[in-house]
Structures are given as C-alpha cells and as structure tokens.
N, C-alpha and C. Protein backbone atom coordinates (compact mmCIF):
# COMPACT_ATOMS: atom_id res chain seq x y z
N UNK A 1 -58.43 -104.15 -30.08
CA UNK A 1 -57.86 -103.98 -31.40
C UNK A 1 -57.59 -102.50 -31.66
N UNK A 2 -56.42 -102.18 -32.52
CA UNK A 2 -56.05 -101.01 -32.68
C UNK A 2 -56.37 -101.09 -34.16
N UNK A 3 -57.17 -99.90 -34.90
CA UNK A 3 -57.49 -99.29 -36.12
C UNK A 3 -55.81 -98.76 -36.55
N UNK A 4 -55.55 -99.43 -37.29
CA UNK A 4 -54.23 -98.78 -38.33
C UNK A 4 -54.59 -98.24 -39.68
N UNK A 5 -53.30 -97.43 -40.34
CA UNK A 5 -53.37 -97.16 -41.71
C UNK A 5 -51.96 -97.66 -42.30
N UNK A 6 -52.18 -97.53 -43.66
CA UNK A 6 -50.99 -97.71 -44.21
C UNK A 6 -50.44 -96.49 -44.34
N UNK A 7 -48.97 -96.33 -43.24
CA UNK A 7 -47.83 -95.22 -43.71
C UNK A 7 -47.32 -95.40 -44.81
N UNK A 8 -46.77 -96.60 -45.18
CA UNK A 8 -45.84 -96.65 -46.55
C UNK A 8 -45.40 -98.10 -46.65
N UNK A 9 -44.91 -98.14 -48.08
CA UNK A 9 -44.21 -99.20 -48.10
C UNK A 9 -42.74 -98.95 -48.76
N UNK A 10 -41.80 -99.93 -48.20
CA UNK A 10 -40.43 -99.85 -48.12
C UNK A 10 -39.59 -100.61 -48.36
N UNK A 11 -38.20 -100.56 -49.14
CA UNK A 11 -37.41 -101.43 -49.21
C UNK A 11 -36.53 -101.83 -48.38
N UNK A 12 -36.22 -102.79 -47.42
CA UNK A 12 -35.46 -102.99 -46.54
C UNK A 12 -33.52 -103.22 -47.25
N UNK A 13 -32.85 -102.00 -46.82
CA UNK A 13 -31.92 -101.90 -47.64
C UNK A 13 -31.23 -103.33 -47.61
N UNK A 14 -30.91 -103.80 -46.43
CA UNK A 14 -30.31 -105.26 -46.24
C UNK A 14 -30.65 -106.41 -47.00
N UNK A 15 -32.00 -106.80 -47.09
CA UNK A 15 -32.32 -107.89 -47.45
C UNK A 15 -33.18 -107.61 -49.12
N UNK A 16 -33.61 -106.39 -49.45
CA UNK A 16 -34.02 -106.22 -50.50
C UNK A 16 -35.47 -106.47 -50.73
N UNK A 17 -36.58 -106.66 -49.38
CA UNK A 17 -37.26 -107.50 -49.44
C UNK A 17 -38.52 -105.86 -49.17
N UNK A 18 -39.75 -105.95 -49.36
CA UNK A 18 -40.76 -105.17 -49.14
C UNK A 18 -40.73 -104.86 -47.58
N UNK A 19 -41.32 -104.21 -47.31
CA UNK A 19 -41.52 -103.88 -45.37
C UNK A 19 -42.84 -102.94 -45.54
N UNK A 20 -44.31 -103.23 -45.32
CA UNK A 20 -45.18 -102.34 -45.26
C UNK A 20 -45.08 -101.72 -43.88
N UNK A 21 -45.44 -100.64 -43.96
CA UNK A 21 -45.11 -99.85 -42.41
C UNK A 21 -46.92 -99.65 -42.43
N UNK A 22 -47.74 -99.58 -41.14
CA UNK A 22 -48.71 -99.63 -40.52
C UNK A 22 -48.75 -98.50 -39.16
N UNK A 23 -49.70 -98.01 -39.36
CA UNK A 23 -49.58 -96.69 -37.96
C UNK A 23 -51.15 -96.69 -37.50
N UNK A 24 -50.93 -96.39 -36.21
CA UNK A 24 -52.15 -96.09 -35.83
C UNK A 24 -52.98 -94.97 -36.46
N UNK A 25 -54.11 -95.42 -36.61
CA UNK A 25 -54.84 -94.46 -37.85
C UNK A 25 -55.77 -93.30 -36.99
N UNK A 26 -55.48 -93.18 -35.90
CA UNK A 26 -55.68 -91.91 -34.82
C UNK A 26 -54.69 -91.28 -34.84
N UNK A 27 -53.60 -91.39 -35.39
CA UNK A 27 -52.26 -90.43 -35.31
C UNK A 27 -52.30 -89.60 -36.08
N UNK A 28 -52.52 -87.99 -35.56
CA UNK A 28 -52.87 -87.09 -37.28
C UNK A 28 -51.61 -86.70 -38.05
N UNK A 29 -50.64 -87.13 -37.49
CA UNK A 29 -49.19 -86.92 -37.79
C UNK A 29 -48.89 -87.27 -39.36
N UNK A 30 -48.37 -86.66 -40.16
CA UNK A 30 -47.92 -87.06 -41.53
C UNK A 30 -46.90 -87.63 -40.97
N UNK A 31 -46.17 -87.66 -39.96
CA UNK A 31 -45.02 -88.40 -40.12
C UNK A 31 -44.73 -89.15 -38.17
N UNK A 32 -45.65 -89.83 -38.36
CA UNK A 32 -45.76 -90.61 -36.67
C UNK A 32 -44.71 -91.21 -36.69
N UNK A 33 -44.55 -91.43 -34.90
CA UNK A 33 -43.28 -92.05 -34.85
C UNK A 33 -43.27 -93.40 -34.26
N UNK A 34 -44.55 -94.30 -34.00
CA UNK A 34 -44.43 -95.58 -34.43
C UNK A 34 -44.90 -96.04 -35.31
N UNK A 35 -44.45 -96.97 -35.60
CA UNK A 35 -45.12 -97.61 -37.18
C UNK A 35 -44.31 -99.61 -36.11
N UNK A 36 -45.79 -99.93 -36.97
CA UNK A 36 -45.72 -101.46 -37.14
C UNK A 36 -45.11 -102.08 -38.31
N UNK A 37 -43.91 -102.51 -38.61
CA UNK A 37 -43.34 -103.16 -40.00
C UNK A 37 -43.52 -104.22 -39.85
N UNK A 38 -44.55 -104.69 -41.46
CA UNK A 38 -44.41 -106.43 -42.00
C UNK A 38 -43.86 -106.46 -42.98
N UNK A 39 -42.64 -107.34 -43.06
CA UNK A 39 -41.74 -107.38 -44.09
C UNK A 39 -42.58 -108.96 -44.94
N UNK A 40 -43.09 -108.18 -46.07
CA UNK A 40 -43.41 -108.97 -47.09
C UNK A 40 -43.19 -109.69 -48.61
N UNK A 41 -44.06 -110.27 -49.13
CA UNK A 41 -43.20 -110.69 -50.80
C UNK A 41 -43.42 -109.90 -51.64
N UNK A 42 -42.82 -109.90 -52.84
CA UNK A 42 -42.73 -108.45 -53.59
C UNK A 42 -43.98 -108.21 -54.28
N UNK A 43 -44.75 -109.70 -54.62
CA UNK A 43 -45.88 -109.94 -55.21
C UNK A 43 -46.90 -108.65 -54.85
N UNK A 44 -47.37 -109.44 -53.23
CA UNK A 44 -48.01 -108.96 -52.49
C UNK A 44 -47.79 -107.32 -52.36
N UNK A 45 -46.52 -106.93 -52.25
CA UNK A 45 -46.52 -105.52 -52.00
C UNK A 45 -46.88 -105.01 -53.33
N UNK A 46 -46.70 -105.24 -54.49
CA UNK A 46 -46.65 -104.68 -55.79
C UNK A 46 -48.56 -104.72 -55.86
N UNK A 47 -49.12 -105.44 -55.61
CA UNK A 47 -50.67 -105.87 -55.43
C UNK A 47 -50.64 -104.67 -54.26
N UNK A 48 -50.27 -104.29 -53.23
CA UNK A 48 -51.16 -103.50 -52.13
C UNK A 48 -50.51 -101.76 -52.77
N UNK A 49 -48.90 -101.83 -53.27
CA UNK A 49 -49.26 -100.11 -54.66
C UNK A 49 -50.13 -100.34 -55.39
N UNK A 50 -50.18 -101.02 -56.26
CA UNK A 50 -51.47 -100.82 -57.29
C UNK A 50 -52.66 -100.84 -56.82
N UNK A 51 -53.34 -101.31 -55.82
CA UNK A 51 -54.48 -100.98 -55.03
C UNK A 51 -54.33 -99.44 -54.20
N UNK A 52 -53.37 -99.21 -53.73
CA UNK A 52 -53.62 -97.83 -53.66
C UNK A 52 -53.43 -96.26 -53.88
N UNK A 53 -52.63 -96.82 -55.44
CA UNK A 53 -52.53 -95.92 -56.55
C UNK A 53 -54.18 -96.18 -57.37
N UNK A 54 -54.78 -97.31 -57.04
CA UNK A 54 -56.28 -97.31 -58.17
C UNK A 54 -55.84 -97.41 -59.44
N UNK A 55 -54.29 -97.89 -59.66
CA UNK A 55 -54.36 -98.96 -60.44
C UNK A 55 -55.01 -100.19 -61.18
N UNK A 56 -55.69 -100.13 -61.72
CA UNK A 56 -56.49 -101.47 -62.54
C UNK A 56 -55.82 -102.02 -63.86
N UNK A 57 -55.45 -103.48 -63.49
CA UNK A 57 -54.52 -104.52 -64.53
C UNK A 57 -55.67 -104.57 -65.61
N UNK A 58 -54.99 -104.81 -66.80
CA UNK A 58 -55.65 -104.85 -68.10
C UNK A 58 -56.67 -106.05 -67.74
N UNK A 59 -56.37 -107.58 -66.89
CA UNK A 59 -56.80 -108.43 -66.38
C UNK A 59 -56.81 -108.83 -64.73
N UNK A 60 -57.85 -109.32 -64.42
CA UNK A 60 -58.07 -108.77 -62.90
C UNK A 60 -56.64 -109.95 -62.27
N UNK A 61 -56.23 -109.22 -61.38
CA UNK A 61 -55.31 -109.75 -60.54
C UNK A 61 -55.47 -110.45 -59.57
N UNK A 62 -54.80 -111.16 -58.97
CA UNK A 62 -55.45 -112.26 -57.73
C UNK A 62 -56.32 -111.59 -56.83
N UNK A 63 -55.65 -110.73 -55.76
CA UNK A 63 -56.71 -110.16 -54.73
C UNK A 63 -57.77 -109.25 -55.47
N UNK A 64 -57.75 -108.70 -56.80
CA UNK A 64 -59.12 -108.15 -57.20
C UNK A 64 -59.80 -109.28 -57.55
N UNK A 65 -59.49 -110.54 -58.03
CA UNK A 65 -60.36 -111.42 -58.30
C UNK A 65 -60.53 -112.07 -57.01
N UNK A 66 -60.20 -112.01 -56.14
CA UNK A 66 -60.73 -112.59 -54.58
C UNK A 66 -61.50 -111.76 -54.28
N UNK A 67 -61.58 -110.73 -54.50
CA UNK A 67 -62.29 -109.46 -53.88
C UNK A 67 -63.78 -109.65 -54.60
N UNK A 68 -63.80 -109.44 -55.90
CA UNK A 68 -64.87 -109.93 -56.96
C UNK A 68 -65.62 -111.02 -56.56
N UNK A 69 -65.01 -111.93 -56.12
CA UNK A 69 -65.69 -113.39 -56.18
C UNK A 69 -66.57 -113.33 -54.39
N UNK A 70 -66.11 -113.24 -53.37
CA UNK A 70 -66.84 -112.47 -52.44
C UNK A 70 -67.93 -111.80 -52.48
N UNK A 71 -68.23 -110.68 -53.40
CA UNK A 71 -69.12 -110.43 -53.67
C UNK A 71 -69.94 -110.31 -54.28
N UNK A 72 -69.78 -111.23 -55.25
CA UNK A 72 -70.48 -112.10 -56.22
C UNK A 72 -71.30 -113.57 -55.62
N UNK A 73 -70.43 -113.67 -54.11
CA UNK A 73 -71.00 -114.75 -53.27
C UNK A 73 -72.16 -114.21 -52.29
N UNK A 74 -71.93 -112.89 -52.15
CA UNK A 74 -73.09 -112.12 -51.32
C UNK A 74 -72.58 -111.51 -50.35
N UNK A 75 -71.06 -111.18 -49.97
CA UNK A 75 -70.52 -111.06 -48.97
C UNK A 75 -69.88 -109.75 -48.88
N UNK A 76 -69.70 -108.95 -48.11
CA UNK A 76 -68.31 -107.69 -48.17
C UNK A 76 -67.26 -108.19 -47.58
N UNK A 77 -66.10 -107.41 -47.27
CA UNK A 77 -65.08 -107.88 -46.83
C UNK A 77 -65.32 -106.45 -45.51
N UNK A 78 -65.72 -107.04 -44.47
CA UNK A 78 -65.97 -106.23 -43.48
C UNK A 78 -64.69 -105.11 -42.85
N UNK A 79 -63.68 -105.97 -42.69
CA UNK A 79 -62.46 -105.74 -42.02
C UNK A 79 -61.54 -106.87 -41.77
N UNK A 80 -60.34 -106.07 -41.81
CA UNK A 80 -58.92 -107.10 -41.50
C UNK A 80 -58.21 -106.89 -40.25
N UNK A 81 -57.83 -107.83 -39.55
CA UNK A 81 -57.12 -108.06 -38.25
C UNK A 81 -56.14 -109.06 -38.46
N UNK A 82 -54.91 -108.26 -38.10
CA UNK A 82 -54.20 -108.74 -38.10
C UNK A 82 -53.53 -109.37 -36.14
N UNK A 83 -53.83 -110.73 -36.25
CA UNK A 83 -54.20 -111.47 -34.89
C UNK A 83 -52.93 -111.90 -33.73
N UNK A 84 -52.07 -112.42 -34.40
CA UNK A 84 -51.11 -112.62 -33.80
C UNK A 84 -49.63 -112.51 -34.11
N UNK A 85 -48.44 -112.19 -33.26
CA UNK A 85 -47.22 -112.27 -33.70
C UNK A 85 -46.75 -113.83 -32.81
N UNK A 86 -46.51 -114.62 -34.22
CA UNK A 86 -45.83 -116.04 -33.78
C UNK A 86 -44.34 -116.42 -34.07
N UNK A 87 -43.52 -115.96 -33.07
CA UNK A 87 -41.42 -116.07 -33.72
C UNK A 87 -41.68 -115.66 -35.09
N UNK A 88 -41.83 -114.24 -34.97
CA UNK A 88 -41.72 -113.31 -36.51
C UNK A 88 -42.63 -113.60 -37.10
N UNK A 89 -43.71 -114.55 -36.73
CA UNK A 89 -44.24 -114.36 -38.20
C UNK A 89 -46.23 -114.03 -37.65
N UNK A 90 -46.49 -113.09 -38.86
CA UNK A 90 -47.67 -112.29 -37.89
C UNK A 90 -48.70 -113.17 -38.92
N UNK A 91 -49.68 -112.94 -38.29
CA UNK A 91 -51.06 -113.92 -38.55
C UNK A 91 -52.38 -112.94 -38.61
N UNK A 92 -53.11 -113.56 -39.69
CA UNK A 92 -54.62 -112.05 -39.66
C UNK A 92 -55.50 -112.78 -40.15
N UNK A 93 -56.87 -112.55 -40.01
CA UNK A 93 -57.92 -113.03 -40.54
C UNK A 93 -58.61 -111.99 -41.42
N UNK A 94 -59.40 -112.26 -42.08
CA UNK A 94 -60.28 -111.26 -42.88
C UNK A 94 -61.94 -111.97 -42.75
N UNK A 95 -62.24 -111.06 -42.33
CA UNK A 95 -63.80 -110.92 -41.78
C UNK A 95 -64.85 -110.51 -42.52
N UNK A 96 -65.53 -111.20 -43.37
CA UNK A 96 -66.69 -111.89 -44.39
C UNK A 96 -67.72 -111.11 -43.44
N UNK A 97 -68.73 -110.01 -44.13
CA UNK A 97 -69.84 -110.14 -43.93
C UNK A 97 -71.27 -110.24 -44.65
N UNK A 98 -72.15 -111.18 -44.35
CA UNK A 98 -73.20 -111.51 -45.55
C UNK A 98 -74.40 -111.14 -44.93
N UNK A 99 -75.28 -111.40 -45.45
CA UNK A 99 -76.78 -111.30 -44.87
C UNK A 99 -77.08 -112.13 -44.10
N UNK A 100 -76.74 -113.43 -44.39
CA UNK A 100 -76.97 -114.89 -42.98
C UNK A 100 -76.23 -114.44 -42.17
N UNK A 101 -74.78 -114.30 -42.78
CA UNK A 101 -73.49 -114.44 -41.36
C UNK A 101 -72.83 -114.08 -41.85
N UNK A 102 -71.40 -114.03 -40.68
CA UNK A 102 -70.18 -113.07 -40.96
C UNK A 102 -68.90 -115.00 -41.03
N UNK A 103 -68.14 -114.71 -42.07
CA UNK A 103 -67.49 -115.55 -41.66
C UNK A 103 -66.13 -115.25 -41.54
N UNK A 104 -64.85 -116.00 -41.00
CA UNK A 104 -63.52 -115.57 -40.62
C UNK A 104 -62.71 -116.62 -41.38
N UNK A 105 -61.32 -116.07 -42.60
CA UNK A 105 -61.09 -116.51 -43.32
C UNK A 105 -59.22 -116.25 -42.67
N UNK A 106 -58.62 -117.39 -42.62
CA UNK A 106 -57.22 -117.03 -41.44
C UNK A 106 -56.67 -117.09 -43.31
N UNK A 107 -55.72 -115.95 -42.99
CA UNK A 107 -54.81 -114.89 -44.33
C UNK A 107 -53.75 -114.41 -43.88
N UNK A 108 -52.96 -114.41 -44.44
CA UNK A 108 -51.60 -113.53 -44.37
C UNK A 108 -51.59 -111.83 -44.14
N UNK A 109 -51.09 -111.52 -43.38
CA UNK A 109 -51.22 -110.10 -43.41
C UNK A 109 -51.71 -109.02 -44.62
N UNK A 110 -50.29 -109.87 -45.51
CA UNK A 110 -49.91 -109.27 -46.95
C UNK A 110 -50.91 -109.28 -47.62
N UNK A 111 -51.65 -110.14 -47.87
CA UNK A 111 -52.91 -110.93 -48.75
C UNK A 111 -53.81 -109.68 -48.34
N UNK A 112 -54.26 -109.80 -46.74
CA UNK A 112 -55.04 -109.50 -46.37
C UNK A 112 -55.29 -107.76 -46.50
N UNK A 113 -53.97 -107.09 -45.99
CA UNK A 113 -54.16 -106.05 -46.30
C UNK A 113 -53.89 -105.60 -47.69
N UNK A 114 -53.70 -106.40 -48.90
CA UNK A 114 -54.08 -106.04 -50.36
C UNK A 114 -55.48 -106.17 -50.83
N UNK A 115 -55.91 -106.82 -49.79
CA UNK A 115 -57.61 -107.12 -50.34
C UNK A 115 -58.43 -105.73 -49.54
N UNK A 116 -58.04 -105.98 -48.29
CA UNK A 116 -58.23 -104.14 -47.91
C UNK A 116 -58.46 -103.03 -48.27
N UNK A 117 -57.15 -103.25 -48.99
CA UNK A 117 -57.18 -101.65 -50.10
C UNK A 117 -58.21 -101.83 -51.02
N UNK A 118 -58.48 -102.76 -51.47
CA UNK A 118 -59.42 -103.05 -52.65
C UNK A 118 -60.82 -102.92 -52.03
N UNK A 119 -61.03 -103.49 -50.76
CA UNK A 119 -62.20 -103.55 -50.51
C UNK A 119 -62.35 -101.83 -49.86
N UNK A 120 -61.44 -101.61 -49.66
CA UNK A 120 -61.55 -100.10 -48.55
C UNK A 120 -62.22 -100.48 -46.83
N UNK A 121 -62.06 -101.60 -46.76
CA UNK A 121 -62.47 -101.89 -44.88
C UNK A 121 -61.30 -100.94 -44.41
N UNK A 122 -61.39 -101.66 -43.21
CA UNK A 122 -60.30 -100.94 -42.35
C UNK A 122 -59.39 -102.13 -41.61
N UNK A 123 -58.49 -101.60 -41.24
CA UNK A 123 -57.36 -102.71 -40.98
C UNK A 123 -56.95 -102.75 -39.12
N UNK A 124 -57.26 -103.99 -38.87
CA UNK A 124 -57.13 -103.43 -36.96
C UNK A 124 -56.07 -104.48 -36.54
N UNK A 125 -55.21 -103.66 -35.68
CA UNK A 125 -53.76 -104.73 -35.03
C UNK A 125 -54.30 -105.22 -33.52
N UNK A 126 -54.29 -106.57 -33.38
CA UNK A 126 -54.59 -106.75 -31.81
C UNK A 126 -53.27 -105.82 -30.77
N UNK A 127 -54.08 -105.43 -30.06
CA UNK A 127 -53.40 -104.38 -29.05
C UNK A 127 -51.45 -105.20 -28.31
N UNK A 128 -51.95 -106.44 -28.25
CA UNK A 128 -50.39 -106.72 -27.54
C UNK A 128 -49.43 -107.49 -28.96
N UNK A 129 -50.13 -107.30 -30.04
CA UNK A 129 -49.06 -107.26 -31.54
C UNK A 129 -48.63 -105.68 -31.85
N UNK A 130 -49.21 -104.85 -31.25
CA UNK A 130 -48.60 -104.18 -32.28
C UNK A 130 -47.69 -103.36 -30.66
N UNK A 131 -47.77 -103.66 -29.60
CA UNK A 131 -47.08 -103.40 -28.56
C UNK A 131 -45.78 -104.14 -28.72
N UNK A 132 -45.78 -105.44 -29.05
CA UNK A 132 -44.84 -105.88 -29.18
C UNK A 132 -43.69 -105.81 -30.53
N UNK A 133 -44.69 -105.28 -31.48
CA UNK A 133 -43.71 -105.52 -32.66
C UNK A 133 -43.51 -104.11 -33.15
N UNK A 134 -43.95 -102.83 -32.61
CA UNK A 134 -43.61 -101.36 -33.07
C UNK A 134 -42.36 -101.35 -33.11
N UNK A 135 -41.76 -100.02 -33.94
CA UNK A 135 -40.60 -99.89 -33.64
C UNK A 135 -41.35 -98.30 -33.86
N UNK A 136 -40.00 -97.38 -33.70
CA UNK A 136 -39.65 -95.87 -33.82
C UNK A 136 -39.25 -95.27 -34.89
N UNK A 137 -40.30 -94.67 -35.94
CA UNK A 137 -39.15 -94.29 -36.94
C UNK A 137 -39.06 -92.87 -36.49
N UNK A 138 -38.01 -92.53 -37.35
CA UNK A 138 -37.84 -91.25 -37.49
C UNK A 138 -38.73 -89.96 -38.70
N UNK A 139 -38.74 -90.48 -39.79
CA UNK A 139 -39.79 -89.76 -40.69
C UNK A 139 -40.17 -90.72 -41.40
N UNK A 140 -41.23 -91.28 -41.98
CA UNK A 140 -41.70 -91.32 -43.08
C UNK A 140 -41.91 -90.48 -44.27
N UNK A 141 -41.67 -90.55 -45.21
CA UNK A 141 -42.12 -89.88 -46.12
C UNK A 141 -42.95 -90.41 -47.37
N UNK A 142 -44.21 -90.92 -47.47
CA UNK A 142 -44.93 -91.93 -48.49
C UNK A 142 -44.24 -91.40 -49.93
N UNK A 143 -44.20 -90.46 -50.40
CA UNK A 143 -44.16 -90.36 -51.38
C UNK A 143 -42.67 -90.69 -52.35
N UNK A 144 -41.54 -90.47 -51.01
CA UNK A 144 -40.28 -91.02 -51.56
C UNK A 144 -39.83 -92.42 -51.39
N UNK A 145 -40.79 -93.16 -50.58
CA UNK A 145 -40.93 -94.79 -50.28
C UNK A 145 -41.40 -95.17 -51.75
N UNK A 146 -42.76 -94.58 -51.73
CA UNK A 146 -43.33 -95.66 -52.80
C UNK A 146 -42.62 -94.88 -54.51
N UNK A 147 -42.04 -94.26 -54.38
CA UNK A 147 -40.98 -93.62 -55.69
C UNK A 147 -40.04 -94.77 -55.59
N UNK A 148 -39.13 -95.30 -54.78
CA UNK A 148 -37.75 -95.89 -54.13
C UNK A 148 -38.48 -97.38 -54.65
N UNK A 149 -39.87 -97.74 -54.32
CA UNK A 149 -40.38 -99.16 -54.76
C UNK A 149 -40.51 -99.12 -56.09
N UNK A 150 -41.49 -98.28 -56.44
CA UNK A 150 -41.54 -98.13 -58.21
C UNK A 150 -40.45 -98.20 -58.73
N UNK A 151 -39.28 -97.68 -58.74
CA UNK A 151 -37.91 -97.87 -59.20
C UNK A 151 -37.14 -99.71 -59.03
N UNK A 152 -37.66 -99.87 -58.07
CA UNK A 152 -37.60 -101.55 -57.58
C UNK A 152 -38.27 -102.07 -59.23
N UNK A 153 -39.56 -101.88 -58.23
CA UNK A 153 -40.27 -102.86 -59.55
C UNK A 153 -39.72 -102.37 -61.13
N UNK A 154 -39.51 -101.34 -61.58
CA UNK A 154 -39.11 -101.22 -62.88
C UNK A 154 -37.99 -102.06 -63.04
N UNK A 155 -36.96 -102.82 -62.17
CA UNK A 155 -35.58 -102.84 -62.54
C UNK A 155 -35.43 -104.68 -61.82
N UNK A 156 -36.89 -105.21 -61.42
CA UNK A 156 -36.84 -106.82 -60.79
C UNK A 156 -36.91 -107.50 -62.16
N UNK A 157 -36.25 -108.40 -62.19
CA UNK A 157 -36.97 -109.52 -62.91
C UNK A 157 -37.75 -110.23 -62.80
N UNK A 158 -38.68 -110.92 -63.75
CA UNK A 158 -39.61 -112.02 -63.32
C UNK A 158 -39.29 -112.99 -62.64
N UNK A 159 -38.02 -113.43 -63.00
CA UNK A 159 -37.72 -114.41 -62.05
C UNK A 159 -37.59 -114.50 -60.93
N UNK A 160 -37.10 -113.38 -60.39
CA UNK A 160 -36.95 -113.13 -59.01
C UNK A 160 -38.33 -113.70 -58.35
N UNK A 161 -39.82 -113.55 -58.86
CA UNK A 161 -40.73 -113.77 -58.24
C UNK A 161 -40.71 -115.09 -58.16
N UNK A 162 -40.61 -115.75 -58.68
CA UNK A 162 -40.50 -117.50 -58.56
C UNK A 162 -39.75 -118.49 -57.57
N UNK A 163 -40.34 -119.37 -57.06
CA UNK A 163 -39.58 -120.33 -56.16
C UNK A 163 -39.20 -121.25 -56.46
C-alpha cells in the first residue's frame, strides 16, 4: 500500500463533475507530478472541502455523523484504503479500530476519504491501483482548485444534486 495525500480537488472542465487528485504523501513537492484522479459526486466533494477547510455545518452532516456514531460505538476510524480499480470504477474499505477488534467496512472512495478528513487517519492506495490509474500533471495549485470549486458550489443548484 502506498500512503497518499490530498493534492486538490477539481473541476473536470468536460463533464463538470468533481475529480479529487491524490499524491503520494512522501512527495515533498508542492506541486508533484503524479497524482491519482477520482472523479466524484459533488455531494461528496463539497463534504471532503468542508472537512478540510474545518468547516462545521450548523447541523452535523452525513460523514460527521458517521464519524460521531463510530465513536460513540467504541471505535476510531484507523485508516482508508482505497483497494481496487474495477473498469473505472475504484473500490476502498475503511478500517474500524476498537478494543475487541478492528473491523473492515467496503465504501466508496469518496465517502471514505470524506470521513478521513474528519477522522484525520491516513489514506493508502494499493500499489498496482495507483500504478495503473496515475496520470502526469503538470502543476497543481490547491489554492486556485479549491477557489475554481467554491465558485462551483456558489453558482449549483440544488437540484442538480438529485436523481
């Protein structure tokens, strides 16, 4: 397993859709040049800024109330792995640890690394996912990504979130 961080998150100009970018979290680079992209729902991404802006909703939000209820059960949220890439679509567990036992809860990337931020674990890519699904950027820059999203979210409608 490879230890990642979150580089940024992004709007994919084409499709309009979130893209969290993921880097190896040994890279001291402000601006590394692979990054792992999961293109996610807007929900989810809007939940993993406000977790790591330390944002807190007037009322607790899904993954802070997943997060809450965990350890209110006796448990931390040890760490997230994200497990497999299946025809595009990537797969992760989140890893429960208690005083009896550790248990493994199969989650969405997205989910998973919003509960992350909240919990502050750490986030690990199995070694032949993130071989296979890197790409090359050229710069990152966090601070004009998550400006470019905030401007998103000011200007979505609610509806848009609905199916």
């Amino acid at each position: 397993m490879i230890q990642v961080r979150i580089a940024g998150l992004s709007l994919d100009p084409v499709s309009e859709q979130p893209v969290l970018l993921l880097v190896r979290a040994d890279d001291p680079s402000e601006n590394p040049r692979l990054a792992l992209p999961i293109w996610i729902g807007h929900a989810e991404a809007s939940a993993i800024l406000l977790g790591l802006q330390g944002i807190e909703a007037p009322r607790p939000m899904t993954h802070d109330l997943l997060h809450d209820a965990i350890e209110a059960l006796g448990h931390t949220v040890a760490r997230v792995e994200i497990t497999q890439l299946d025809s595009g679509t990537f797969y992760a567990s989140v890893i429960l640890h208690g005083d009896d036992r550790d248990l493994v809860l199969d989650a969405r990337p997205s989910d998973s690394v919003a509960l992350a931020v909240r919990a502050g674990c750490p986030i690990f890519v199995a070694e032949d996912v993130f071989a296979e699904a890197v790409v090359e950027v050229t710069e990152i820059d966090e601070e004009e990504e998550v400006e470019k999203f905030r401007d998103f979210l000011d200007h979505v409608d609610p509806s848009d979130f609905m199916s």
